[in-house]
Protein backbone atom coordinates (compact mmCIF):
# COMPACT_ATOMS: atom_id res chain seq x y z
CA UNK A 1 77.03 104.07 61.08
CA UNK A 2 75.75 100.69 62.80
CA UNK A 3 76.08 100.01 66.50
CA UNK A 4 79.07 97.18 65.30
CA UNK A 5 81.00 100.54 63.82
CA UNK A 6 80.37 102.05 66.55
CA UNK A 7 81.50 99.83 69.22
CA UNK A 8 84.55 99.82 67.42
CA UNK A 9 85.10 103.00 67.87
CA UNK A 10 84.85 102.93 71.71
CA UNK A 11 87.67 100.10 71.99
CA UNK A 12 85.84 96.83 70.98
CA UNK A 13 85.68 94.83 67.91
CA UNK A 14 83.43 92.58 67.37
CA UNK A 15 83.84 89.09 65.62
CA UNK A 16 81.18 86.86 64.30
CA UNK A 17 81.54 83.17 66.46
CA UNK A 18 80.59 81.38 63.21
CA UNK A 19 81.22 79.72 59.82
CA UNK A 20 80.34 78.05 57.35
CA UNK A 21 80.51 77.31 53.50
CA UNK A 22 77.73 80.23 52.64
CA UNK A 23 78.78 82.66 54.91
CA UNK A 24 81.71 82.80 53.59
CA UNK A 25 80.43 82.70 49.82
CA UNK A 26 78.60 86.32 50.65
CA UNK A 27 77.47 85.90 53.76
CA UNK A 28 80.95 87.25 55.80
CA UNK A 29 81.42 90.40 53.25
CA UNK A 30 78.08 91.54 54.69
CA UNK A 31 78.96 91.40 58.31
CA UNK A 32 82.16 93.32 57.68
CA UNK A 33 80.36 95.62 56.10
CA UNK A 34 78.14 96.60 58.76
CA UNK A 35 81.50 96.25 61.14
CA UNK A 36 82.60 92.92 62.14
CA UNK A 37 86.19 92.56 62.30
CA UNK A 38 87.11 88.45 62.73
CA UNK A 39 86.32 85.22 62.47
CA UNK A 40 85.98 82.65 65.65
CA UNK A 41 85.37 78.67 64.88
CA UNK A 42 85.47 76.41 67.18
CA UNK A 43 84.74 72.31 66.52
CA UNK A 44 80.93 72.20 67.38
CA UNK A 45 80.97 75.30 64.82
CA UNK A 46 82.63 72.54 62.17
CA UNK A 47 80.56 69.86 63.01
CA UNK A 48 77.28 71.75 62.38
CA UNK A 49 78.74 73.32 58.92
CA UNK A 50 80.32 69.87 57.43
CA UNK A 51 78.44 66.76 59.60
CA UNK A 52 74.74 68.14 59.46
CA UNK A 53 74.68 69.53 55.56
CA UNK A 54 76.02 68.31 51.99
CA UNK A 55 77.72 71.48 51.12
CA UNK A 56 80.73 69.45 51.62
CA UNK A 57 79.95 65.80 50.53
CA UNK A 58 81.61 66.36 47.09
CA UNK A 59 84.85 66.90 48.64
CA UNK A 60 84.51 64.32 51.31
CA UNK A 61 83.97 62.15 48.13
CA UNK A 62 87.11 63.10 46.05
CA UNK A 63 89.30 63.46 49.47
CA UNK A 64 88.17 59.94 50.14
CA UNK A 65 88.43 58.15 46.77
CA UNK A 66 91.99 60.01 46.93
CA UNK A 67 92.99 57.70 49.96
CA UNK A 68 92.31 60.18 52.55
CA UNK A 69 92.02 59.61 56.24
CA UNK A 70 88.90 60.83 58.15
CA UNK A 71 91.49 63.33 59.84
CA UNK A 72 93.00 64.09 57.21
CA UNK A 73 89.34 65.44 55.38
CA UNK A 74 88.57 67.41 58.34
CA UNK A 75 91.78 69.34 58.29
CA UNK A 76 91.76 69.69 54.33
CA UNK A 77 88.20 70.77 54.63
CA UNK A 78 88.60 72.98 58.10
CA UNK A 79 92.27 75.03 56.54
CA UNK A 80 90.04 75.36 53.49
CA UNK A 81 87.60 77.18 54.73
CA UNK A 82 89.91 79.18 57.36
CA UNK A 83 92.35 80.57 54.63
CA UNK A 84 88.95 81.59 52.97
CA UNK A 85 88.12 83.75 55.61
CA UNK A 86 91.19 85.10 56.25
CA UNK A 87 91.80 85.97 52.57
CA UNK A 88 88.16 87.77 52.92
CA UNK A 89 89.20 89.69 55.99
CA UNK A 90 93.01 90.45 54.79
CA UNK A 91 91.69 93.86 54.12
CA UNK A 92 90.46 94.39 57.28
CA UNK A 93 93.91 93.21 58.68
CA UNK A 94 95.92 95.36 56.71
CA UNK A 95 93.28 98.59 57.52
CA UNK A 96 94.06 97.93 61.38
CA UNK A 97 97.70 97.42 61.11
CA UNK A 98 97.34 93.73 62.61
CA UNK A 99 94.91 94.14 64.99
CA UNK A 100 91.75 92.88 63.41
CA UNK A 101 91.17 90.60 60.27
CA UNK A 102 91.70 87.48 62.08
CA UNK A 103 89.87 83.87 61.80
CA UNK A 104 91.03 81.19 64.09
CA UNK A 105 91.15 77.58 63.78
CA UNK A 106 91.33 75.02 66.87
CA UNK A 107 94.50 72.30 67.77
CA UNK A 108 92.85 68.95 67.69
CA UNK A 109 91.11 69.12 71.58
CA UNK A 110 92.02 65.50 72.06
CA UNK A 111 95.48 66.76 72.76
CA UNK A 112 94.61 69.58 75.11
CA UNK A 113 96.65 67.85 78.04
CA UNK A 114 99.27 67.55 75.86
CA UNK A 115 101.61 70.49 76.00
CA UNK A 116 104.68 69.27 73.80
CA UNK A 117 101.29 68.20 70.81
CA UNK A 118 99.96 70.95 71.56
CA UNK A 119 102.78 73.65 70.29
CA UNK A 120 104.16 71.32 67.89
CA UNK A 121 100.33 71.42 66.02
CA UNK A 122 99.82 74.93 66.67
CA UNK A 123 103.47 75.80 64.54
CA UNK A 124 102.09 73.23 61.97
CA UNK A 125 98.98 74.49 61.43
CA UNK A 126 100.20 78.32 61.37
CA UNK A 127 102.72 77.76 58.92
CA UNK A 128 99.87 75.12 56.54
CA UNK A 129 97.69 77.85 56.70
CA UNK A 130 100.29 80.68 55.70
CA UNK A 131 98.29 83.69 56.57
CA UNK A 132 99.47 86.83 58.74
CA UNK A 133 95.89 87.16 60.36
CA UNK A 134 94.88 83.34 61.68
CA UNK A 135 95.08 82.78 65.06
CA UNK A 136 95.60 79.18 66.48
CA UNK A 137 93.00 78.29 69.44
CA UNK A 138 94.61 76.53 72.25
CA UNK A 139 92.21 75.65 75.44
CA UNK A 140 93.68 77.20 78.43
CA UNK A 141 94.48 73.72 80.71
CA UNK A 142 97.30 74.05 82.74
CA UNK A 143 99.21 72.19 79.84
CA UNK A 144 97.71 74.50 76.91
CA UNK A 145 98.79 77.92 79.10
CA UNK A 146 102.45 76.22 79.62
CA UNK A 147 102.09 75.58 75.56
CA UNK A 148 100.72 79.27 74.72
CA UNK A 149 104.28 80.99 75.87
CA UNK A 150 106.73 78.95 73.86
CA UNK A 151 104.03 78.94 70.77
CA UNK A 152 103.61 83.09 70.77
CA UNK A 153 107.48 82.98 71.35
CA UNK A 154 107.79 81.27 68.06
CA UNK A 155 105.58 84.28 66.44
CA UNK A 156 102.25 82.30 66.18
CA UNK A 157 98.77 84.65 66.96
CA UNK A 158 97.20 82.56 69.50
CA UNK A 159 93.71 83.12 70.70
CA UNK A 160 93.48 81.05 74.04
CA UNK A 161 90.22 80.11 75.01
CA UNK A 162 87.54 78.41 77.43
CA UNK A 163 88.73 80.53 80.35
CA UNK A 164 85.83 81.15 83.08
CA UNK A 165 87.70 82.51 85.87
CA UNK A 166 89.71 85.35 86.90
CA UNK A 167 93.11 83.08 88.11
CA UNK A 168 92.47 81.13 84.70
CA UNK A 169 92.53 84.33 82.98
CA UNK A 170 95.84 85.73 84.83
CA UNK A 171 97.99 82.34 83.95
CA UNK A 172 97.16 82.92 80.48
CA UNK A 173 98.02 86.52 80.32
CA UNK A 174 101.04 86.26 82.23
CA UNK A 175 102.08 83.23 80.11
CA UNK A 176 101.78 85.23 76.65
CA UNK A 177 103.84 87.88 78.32
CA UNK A 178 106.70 85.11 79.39
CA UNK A 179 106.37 84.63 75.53
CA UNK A 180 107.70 88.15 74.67
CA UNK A 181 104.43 89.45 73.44
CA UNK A 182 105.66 87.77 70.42
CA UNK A 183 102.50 88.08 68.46
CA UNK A 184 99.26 88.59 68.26
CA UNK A 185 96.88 87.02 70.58
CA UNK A 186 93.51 86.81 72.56
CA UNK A 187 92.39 85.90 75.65
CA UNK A 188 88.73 83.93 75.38
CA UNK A 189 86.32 84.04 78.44
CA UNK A 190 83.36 82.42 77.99
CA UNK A 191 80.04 84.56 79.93
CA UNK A 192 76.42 82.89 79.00
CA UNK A 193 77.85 79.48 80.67
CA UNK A 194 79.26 81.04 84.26
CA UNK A 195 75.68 82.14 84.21
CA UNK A 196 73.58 78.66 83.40
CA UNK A 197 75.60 77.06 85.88
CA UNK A 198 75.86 79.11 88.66
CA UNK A 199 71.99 80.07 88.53
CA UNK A 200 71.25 76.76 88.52
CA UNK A 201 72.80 76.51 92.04
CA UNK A 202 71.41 80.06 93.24
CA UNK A 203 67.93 78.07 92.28
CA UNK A 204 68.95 75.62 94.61
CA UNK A 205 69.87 77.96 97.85
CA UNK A 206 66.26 79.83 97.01
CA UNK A 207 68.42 83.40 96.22
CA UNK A 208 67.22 85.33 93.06
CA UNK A 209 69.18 88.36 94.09
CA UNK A 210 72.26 86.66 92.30
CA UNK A 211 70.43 84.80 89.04
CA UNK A 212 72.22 86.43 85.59
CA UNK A 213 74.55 88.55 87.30
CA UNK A 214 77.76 86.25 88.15
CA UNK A 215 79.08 85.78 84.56
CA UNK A 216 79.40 89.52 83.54
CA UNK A 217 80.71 89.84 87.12
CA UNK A 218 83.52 87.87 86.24
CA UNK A 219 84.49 89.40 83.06
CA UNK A 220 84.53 92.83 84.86
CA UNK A 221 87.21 91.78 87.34
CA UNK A 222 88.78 89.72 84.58
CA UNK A 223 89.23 93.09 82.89
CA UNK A 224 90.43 94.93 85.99
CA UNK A 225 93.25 92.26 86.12
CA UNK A 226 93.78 92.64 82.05
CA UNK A 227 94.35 96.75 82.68
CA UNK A 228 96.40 96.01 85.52
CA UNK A 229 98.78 92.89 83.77
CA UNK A 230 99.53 94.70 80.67
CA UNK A 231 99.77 98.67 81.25
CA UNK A 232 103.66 98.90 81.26
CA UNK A 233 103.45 96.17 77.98
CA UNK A 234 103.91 97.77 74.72
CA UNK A 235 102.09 95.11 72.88
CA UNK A 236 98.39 93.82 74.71
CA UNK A 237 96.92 90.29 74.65
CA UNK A 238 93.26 91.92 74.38
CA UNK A 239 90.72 89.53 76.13
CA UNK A 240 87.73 88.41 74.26
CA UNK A 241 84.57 87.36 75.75
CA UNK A 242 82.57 84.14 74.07
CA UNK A 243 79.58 81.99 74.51
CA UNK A 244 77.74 85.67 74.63
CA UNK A 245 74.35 84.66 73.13
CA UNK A 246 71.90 84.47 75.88
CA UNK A 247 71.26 81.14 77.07
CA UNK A 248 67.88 81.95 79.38
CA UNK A 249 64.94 83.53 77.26
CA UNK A 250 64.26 85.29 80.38
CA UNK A 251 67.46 87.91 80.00
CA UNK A 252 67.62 90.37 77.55
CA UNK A 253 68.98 88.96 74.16
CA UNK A 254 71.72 90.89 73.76
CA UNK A 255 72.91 92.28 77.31
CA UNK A 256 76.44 90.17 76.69
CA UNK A 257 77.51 92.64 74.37
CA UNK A 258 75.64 95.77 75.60
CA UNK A 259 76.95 94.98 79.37
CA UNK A 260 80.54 94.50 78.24
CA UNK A 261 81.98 96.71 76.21
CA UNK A 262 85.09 98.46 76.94
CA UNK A 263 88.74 99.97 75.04
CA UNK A 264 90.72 97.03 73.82
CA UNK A 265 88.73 94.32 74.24
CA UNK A 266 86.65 91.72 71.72
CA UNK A 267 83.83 90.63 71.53
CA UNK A 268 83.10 87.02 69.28
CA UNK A 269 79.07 86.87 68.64
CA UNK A 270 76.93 84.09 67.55
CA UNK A 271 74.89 85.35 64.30
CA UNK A 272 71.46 85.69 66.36
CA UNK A 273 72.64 87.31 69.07
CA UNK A 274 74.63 89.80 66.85
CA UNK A 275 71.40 90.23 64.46
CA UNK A 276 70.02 91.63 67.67
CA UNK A 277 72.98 93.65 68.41
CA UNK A 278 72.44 95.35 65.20
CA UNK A 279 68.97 95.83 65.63
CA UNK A 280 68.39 97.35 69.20
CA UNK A 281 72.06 97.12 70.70
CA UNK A 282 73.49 99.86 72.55
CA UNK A 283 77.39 101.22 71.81
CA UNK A 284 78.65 102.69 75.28
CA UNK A 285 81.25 102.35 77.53
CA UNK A 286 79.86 99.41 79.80
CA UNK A 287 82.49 97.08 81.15
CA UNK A 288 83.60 99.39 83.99
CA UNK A 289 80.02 100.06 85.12
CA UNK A 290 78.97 98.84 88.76
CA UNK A 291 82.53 97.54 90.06
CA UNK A 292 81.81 97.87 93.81
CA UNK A 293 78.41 96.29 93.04
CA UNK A 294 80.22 93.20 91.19
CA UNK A 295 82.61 92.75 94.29
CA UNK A 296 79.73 92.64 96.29
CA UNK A 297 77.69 90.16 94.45
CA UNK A 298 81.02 87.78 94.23
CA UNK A 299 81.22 88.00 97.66
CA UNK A 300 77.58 87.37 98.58
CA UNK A 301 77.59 84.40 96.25
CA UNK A 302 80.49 82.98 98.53
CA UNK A 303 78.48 83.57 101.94
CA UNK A 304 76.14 81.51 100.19
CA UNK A 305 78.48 78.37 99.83
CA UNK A 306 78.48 79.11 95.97
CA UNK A 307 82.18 77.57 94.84
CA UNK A 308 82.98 79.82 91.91
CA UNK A 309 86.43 77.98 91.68
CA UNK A 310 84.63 74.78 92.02
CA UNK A 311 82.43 75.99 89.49
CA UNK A 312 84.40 76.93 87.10
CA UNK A 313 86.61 73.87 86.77
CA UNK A 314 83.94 72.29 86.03
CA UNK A 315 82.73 74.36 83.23
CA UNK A 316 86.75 74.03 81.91
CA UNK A 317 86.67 70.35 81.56
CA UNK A 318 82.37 69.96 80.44
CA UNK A 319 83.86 72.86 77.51
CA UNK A 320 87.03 70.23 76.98
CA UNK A 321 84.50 67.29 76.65
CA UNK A 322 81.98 69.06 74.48
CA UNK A 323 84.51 69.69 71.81
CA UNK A 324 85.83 66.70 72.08
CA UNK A 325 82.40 64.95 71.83
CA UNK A 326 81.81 67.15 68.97
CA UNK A 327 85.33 66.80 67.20
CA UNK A 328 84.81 62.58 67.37
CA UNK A 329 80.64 63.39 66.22
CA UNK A 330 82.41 65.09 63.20
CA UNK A 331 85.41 62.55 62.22
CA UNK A 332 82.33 59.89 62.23
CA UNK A 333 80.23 61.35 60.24
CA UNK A 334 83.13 62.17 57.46
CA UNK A 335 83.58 58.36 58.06
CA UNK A 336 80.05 58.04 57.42
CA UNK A 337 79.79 60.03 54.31
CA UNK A 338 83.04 59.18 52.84
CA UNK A 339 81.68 54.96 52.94
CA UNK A 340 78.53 56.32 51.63
């Protein structure tokens, strides 16, 4: 049995944060083999798979003699490759009664402040894709939470994601619950970036006592609140922690999953970080571990004029720009190749 399998059996599944035109030609059967469960994308993921290689040029060609629009490629190309990996994982669906299996594909970012676009894409792209186990990313701005209650009310999976703070986290739970727990979703909070910002500003103050510990800190209470939120609800919206490969080559390479596992929770892993997992990863019971010392450290970081809030909004709209940056890199260079 692998560490993956194991972690599952504690609570967690893991999900590969990845793919890509050979993963998912042999690539993805081997990870579920050893135990991975879903499928994250996200539009930086896209952009590296279909802007920086030619495994797709012979499509952008035909799409594009065919009188396709550059946004009109990338979603051919991106529900393409999505209902791939959701056919490959339908087993793994059907094995967990609906729990697992899933692949998600992103709303165009540009309309993340756009609530009324926002659920009007998500029910489009849902019903295009036609699969039980897709999940439709929504970012979780203030407009995208509003959106996530009437889209899980309309019976679309919905995996909400860059949250990075424990509020964040509650509006989006409490909005899926407003939505009747309607159907399947998760709850995205990113770690490795909490961490690269806020040690940047320990650095600053001269405190090492701090450095690498306040992103895992926040998951821990975010999971406090999750347990509390949901455990009169018949039907969970389990969070998931992203952006879990380690950023500083200083901290151990796979500490995001060994530090945070925990019963009904997920766990989306770059391929590096999870070939690391696999190789010297530890399966146990983690994400409870220390809670007196993470209240502490949260509260030290604030005597030290350390804005988590501050902080954290920050991180929410440089994620928002990031994927937007990469979602316009992407419909210019399928503009690029489709000329060419």
């Amino acid at each position: 049995m692998t560490v993956i399998q194991k972690t599952f059996e504690l609570g967690q599944s893991i999900w590969l944060d990845y793919i890509d035109r050979s993963m998912i030609a042999g690539g993805l059967q081997k990870w579920i083999d050893n135990g991975v469960v879903g499928v994250t994308t996200n539009p930086s993921i896209f952009e590296n798979a279909i802007a920086k290689t030619s495994d797709y040029d012979e499509e952008i060609k035909s799409l594009s003699k065919a009188g396709k629009s550059s946004a009109e490629i990338y979603e051919a190309l991106t529900v393409q490759e999505v209902a791939a990996a959701a056919d490959i994982l339908r087993p793994v669906y059907d094995k967990t009664n609906g729990k697992d299996g899933f692949v998600s594909l992103e709303v165009n970012p540009l309309i993340a402040s756009d609530k009324e676009t926002t659920v009007s894409e998500a029910k489009r792209l849902f019903k295009l894709l036609n699969r039980p186990n897709v999940m439709i990313k929504i970012p979780a701005t203030p407009e995208g939470i509003a959106a996530l209650t009437e889209v899980i009310a309309a019976g679309v999976n919905v995996n909400s994601t860059l949250i990075f703070s424990v509020e964040q986290y509650e509006n989006v739970a409490k909005a899926y619950i407003a939505g009747g727990c309607k159907a399947e979703s998760v709850a995205s909070a990113f770690v490795s970036r909490v961490d690269s910002a806020v040690d940047k500003l320990l650095a600053e103050k001269g405190d090492k006592t701090l450095l690498g510990k306040i992103g895992e800190a926040g998951i821990k209470m975010m999971y406090q609140s999750f347990k509390e939120i949901f455990k009169n609800q018949p039907r969970k919206q389990r969070p998931l922690w992203a952006s879990t490969g380690t950023k500083n080559p200083a901290y151990h390479d796979c500490r995001y999953v060994d530090d945070l596992i925990g019963p009904d929770t997920v766990n989306t892993v770059p391929p590096k970080t999870l070939d690391a997992f696999l190789d010297h990863g530890k399966a146990a019971l983690t994400v409870e571990n220390n809670i007196d010392e993470v209240k502490a450290d949260l509260k030290k970081l604030s005597e030290l004029g350390i804005d988590l809030k501050a902080v954290n909004a920050k991180l929410l709209a440089d994620g928002l720009t990031a994927f937007n940056k990469a979602f316009e890199s992407l419909m210019n260079a399928i503009e690029t190749k489709a000329k060419a």
